[in-house]
PDB file of N, CA and C in Angstrom:
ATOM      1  N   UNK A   1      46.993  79.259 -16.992  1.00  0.00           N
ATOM      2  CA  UNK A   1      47.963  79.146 -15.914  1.00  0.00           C
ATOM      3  C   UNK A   1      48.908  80.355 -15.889  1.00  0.00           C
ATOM      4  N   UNK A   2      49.076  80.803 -17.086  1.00  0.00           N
ATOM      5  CA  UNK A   2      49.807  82.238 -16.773  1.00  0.00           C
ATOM      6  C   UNK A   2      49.379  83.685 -16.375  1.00  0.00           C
ATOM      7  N   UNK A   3      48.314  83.677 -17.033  1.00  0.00           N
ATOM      8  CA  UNK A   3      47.459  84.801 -16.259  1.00  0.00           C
ATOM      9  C   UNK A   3      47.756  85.103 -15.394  1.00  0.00           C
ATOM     10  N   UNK A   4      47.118  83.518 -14.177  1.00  0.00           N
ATOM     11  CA  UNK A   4      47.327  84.096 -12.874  1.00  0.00           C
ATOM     12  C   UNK A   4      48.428  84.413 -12.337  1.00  0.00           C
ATOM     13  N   UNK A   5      49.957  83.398 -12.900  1.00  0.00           N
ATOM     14  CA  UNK A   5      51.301  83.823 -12.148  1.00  0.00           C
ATOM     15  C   UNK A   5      51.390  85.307 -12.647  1.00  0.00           C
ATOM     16  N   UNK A   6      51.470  85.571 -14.109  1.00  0.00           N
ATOM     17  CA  UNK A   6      51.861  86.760 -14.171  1.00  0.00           C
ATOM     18  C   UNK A   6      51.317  87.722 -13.288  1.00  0.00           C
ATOM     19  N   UNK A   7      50.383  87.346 -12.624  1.00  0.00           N
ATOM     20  CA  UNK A   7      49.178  88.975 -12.319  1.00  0.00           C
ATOM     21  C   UNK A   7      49.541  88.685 -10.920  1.00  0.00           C
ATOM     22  N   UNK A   8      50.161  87.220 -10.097  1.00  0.00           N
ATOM     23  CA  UNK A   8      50.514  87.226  -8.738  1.00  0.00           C
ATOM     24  C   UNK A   8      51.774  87.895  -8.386  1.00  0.00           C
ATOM     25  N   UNK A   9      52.892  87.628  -9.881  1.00  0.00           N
ATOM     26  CA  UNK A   9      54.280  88.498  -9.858  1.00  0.00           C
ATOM     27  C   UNK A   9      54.251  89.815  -9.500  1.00  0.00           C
ATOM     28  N   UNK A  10      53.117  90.101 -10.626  1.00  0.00           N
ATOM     29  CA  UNK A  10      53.165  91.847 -10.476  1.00  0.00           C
ATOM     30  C   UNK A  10      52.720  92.282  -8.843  1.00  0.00           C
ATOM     31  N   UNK A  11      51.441  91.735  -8.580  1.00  0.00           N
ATOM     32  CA  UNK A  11      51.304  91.546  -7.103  1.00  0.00           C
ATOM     33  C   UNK A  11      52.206  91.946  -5.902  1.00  0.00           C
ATOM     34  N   UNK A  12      53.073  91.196  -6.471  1.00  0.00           N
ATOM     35  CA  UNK A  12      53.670  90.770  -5.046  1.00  0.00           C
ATOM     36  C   UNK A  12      55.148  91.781  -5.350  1.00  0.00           C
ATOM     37  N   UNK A  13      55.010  92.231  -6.494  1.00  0.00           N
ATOM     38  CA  UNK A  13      55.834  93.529  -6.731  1.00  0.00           C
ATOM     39  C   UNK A  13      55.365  94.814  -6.175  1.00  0.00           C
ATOM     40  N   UNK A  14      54.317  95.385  -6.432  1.00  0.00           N
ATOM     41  CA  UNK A  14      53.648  96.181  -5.524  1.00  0.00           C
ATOM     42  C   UNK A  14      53.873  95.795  -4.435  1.00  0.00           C
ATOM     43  N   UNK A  15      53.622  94.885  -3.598  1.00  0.00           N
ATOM     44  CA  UNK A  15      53.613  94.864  -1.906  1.00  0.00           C
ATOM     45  C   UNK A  15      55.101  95.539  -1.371  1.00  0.00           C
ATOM     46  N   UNK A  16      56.202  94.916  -2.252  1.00  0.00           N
ATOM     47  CA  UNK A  16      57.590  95.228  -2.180  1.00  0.00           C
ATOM     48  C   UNK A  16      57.537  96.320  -2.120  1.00  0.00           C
ATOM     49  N   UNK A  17      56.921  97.295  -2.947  1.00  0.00           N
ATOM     50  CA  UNK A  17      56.827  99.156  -3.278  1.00  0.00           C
ATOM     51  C   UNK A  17      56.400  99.077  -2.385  1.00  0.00           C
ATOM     52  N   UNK A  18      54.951  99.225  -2.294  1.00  0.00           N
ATOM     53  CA  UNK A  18      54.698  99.347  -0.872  1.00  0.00           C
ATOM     54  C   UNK A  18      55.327  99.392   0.651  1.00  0.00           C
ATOM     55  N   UNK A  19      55.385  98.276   0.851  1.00  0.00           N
ATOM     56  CA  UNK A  19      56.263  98.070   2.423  1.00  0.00           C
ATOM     57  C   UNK A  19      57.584  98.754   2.623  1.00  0.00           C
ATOM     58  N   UNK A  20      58.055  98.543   1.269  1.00  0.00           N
ATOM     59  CA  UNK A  20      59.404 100.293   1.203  1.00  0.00           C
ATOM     60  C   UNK A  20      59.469 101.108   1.237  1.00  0.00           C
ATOM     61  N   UNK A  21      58.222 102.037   0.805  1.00  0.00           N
ATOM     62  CA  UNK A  21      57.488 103.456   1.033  1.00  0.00           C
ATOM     63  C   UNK A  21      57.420 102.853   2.601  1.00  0.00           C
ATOM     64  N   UNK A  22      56.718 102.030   2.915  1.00  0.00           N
ATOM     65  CA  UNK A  22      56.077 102.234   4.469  1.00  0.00           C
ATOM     66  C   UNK A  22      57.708 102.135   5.092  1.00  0.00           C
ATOM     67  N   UNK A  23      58.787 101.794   4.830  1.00  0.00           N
ATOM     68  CA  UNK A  23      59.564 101.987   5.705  1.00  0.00           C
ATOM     69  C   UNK A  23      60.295 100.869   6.284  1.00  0.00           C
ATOM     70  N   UNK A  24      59.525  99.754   5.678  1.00  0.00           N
ATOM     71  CA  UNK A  24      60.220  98.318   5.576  1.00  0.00           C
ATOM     72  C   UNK A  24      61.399  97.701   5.494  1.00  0.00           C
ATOM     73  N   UNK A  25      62.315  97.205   5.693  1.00  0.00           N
ATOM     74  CA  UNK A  25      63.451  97.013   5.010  1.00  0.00           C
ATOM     75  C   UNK A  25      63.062  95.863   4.361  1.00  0.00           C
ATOM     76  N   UNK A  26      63.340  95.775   2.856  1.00  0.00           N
ATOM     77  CA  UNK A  26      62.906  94.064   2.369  1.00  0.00           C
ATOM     78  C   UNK A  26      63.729  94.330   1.278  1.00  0.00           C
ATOM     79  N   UNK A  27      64.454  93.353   1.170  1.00  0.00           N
ATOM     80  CA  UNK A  27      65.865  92.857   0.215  1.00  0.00           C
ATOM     81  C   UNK A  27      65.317  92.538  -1.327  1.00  0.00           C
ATOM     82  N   UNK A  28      65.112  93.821  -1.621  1.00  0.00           N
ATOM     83  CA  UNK A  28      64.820  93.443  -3.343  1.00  0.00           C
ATOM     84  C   UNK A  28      65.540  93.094  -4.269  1.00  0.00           C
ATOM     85  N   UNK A  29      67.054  93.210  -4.031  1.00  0.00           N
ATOM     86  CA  UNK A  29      68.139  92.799  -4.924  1.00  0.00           C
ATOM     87  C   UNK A  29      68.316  91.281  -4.663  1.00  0.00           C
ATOM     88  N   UNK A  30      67.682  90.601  -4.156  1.00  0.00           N
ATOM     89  CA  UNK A  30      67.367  89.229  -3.679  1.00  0.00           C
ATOM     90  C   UNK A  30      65.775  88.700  -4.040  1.00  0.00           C
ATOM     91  N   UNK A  31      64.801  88.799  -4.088  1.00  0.00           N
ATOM     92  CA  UNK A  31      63.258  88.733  -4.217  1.00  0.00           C
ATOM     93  C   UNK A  31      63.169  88.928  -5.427  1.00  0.00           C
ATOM     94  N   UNK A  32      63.589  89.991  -6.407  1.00  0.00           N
ATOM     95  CA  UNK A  32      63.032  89.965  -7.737  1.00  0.00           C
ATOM     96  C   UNK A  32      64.001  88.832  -8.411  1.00  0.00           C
ATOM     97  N   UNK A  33      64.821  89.088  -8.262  1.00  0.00           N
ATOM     98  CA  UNK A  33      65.635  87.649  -9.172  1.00  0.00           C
ATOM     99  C   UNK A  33      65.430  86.556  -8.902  1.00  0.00           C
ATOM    100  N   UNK A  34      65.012  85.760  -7.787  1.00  0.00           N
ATOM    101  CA  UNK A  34      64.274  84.802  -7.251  1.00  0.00           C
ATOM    102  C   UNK A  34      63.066  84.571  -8.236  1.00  0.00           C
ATOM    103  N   UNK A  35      62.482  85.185  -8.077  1.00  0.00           N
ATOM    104  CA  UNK A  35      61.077  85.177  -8.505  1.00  0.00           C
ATOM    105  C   UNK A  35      61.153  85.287 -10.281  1.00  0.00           C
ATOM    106  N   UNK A  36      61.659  86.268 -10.588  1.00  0.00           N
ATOM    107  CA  UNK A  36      61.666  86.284 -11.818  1.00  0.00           C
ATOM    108  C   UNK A  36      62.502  84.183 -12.139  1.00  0.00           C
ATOM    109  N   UNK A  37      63.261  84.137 -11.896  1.00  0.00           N
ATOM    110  CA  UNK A  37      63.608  82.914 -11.965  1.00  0.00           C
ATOM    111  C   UNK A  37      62.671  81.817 -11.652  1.00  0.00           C
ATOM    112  N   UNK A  38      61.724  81.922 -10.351  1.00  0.00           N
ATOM    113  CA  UNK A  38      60.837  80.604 -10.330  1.00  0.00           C
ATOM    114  C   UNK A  38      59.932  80.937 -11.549  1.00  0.00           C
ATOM    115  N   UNK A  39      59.590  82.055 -12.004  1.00  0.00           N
ATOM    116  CA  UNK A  39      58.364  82.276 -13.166  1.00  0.00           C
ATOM    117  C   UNK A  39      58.837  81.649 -14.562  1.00  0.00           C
ATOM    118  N   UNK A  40      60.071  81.905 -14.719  1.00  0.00           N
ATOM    119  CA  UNK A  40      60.757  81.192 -15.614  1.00  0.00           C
ATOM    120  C   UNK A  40      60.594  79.651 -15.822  1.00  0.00           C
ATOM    121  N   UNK A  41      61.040  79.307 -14.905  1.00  0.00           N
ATOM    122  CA  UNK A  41      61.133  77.698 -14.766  1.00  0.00           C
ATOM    123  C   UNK A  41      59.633  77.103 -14.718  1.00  0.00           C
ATOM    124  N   UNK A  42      58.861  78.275 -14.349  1.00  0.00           N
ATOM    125  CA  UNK A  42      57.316  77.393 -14.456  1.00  0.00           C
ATOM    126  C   UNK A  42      56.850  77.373 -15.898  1.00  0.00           C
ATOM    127  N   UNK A  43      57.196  78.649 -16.474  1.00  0.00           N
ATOM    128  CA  UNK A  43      56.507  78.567 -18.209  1.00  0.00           C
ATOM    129  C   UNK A  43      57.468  77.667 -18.825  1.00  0.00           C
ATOM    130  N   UNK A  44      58.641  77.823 -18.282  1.00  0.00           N
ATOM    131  CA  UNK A  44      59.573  76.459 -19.458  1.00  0.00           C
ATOM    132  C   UNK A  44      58.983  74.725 -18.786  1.00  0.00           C
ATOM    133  N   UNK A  45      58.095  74.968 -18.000  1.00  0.00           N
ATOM    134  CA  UNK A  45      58.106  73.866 -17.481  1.00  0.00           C
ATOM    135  C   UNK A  45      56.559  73.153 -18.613  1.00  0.00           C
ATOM    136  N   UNK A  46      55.847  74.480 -18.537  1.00  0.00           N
ATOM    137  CA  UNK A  46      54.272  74.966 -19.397  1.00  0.00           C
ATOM    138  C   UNK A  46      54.597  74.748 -20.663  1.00  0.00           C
ATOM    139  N   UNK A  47      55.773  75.159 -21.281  1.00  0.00           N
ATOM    140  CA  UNK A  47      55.830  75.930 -22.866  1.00  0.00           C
ATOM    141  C   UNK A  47      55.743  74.489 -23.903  1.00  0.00           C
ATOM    142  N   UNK A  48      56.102  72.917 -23.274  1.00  0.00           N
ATOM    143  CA  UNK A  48      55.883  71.879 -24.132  1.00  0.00           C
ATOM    144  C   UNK A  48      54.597  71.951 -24.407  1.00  0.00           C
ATOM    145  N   UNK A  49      53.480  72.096 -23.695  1.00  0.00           N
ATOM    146  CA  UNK A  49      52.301  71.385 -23.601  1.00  0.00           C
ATOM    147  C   UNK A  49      51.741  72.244 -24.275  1.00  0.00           C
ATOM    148  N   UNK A  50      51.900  73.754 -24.403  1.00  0.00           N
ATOM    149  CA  UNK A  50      51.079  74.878 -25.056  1.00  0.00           C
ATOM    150  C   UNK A  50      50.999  74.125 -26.573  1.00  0.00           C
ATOM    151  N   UNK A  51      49.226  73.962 -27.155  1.00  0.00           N
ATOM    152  CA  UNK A  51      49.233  73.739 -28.165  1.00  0.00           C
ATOM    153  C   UNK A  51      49.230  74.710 -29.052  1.00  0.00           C
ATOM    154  N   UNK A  52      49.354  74.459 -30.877  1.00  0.00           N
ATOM    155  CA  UNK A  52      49.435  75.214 -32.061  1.00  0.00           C
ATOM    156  C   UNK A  52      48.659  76.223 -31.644  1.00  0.00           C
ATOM    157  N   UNK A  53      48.664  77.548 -31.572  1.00  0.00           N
ATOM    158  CA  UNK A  53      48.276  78.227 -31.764  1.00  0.00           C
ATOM    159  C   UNK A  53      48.530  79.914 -32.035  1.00  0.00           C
ATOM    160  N   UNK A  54      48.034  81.064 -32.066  1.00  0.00           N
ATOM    161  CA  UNK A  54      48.556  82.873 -32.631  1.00  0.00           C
ATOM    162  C   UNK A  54      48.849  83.477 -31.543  1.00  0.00           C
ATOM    163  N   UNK A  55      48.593  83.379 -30.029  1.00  0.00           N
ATOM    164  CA  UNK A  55      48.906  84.078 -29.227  1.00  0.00           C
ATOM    165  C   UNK A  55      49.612  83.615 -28.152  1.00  0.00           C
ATOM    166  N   UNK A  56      49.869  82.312 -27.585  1.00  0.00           N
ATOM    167  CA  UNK A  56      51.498  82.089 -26.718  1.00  0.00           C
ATOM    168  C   UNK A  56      51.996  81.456 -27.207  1.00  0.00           C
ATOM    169  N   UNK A  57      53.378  81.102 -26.745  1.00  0.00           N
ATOM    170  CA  UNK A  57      54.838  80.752 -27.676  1.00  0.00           C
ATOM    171  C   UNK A  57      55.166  81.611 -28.366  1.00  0.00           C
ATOM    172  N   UNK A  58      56.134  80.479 -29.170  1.00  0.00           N
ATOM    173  CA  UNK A  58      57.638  80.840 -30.036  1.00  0.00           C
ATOM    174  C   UNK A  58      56.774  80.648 -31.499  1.00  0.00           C
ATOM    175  N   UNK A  59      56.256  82.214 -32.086  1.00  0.00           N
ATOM    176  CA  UNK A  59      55.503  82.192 -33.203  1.00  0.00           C
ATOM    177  C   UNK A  59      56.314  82.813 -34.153  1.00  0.00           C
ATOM    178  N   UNK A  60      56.693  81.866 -35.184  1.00  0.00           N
ATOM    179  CA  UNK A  60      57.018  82.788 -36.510  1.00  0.00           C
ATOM    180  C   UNK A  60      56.533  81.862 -37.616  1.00  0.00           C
ATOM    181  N   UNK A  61      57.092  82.612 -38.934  1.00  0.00           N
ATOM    182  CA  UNK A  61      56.517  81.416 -40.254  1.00  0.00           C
ATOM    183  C   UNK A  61      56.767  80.023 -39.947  1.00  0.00           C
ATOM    184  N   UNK A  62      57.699  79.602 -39.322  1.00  0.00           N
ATOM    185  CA  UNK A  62      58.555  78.203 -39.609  1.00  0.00           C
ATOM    186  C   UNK A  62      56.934  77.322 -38.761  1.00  0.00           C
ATOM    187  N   UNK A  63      57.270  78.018 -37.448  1.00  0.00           N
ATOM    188  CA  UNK A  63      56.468  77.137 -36.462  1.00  0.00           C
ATOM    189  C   UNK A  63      55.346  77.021 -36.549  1.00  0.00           C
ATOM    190  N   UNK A  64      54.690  78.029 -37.463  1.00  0.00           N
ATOM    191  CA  UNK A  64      52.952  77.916 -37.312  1.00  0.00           C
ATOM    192  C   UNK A  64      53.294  77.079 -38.686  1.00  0.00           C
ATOM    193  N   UNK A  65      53.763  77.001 -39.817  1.00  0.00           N
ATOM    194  CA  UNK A  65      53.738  76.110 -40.798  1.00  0.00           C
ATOM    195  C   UNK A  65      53.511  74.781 -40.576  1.00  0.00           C
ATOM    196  N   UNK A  66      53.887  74.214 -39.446  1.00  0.00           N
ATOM    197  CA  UNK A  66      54.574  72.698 -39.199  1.00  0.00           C
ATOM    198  C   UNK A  66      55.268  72.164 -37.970  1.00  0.00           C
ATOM    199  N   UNK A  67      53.805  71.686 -37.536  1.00  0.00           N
ATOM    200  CA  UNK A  67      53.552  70.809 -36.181  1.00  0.00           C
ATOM    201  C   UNK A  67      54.912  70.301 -35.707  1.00  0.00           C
ATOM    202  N   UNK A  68      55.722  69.847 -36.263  1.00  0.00           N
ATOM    203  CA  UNK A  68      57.076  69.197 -35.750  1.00  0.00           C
ATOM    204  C   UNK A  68      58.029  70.102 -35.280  1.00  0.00           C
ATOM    205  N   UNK A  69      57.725  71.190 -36.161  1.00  0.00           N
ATOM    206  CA  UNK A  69      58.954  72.343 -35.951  1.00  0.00           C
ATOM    207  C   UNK A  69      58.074  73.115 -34.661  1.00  0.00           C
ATOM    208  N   UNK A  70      56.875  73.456 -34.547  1.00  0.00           N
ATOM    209  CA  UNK A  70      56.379  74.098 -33.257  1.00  0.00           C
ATOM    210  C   UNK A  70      56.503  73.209 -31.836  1.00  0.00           C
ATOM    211  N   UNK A  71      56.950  71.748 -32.076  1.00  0.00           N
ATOM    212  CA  UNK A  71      56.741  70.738 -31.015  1.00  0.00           C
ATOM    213  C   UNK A  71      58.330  71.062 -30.440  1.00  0.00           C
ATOM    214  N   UNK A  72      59.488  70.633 -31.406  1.00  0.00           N
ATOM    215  CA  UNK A  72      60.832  71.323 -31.324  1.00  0.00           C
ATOM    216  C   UNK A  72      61.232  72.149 -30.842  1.00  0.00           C
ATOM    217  N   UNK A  73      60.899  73.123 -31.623  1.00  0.00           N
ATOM    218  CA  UNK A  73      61.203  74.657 -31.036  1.00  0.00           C
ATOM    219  C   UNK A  73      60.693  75.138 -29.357  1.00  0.00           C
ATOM    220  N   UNK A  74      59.443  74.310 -29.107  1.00  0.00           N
ATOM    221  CA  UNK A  74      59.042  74.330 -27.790  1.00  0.00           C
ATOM    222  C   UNK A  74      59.449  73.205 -26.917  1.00  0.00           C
ATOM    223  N   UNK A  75      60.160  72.741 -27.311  1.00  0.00           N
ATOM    224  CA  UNK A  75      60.666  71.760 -26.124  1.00  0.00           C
ATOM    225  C   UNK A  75      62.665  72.459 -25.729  1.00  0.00           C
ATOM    226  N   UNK A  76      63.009  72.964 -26.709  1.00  0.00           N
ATOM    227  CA  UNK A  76      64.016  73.757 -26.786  1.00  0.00           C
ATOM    228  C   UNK A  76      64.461  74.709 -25.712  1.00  0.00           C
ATOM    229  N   UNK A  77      62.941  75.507 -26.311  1.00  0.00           N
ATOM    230  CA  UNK A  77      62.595  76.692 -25.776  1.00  0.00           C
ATOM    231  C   UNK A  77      62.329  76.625 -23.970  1.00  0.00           C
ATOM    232  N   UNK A  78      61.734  75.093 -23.684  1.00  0.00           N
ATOM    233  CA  UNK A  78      61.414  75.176 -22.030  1.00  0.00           C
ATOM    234  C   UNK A  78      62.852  74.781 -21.971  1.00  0.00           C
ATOM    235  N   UNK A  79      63.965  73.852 -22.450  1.00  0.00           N
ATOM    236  CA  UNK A  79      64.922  73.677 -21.545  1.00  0.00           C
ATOM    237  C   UNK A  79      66.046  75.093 -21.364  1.00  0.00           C
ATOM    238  N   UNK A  80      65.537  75.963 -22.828  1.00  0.00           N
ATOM    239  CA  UNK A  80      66.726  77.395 -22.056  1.00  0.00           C
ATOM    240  C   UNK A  80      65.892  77.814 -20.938  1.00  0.00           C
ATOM    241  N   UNK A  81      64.127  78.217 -20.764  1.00  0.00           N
ATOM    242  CA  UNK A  81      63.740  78.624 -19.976  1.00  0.00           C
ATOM    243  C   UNK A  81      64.340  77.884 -18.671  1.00  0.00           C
ATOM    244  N   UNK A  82      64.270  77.217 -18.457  1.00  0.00           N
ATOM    245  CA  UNK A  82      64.394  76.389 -17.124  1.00  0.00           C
ATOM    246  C   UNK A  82      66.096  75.967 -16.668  1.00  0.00           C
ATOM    247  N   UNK A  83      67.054  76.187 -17.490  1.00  0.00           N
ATOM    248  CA  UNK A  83      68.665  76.757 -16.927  1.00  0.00           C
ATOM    249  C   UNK A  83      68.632  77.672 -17.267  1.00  0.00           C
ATOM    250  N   UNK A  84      68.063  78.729 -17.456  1.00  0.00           N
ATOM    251  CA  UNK A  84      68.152  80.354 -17.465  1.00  0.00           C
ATOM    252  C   UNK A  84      67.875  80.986 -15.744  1.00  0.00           C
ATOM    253  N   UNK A  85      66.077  80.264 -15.670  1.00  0.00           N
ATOM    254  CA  UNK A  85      65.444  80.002 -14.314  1.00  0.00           C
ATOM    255  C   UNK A  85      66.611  79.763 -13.445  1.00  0.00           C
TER     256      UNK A  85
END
């Protein structure tokens, strides 16, 4: 599920370059903070369910040691994501 948002963000960041070179007027001091904010709130929304594993999340000694502390730390972790969002 992140793949694709990340790779639609970047996306739709280019179009912004784009259409501004072309001459566009489009309110980027409004659109990227938006967005960066809904992307937020979707992985804190994601980050409970991500199971144990080496490459997404909140990885250090504590959490890969012990299922309780990786369940914690990720339920934590989506509610700053999502009032940060």
């Amino acid at each position: 599920i992140l793949n694709p948002l990340v790779l639609a963000f970047l996306y739709f960041i280019f179009l912004i370059i784009i259409f501004n070179a072309l001459g566009f007027s489009i309110s980027v001091n409004f659109i990227i903070p938006t967005m960066i904010g809904l992307l937020l709130i979707v992985i804190g929304n994601y980050l409970p369910k991500v199971p144990k594993n080496n490459t997404l999340g909140i990885i250090n000694k504590w959490t890969k040691d012990n299922e309780f502390v990786w369940k914690k730390t990720h339920r934590l972790a989506a509610y700053v994501y999502i009032i940060v969002g």
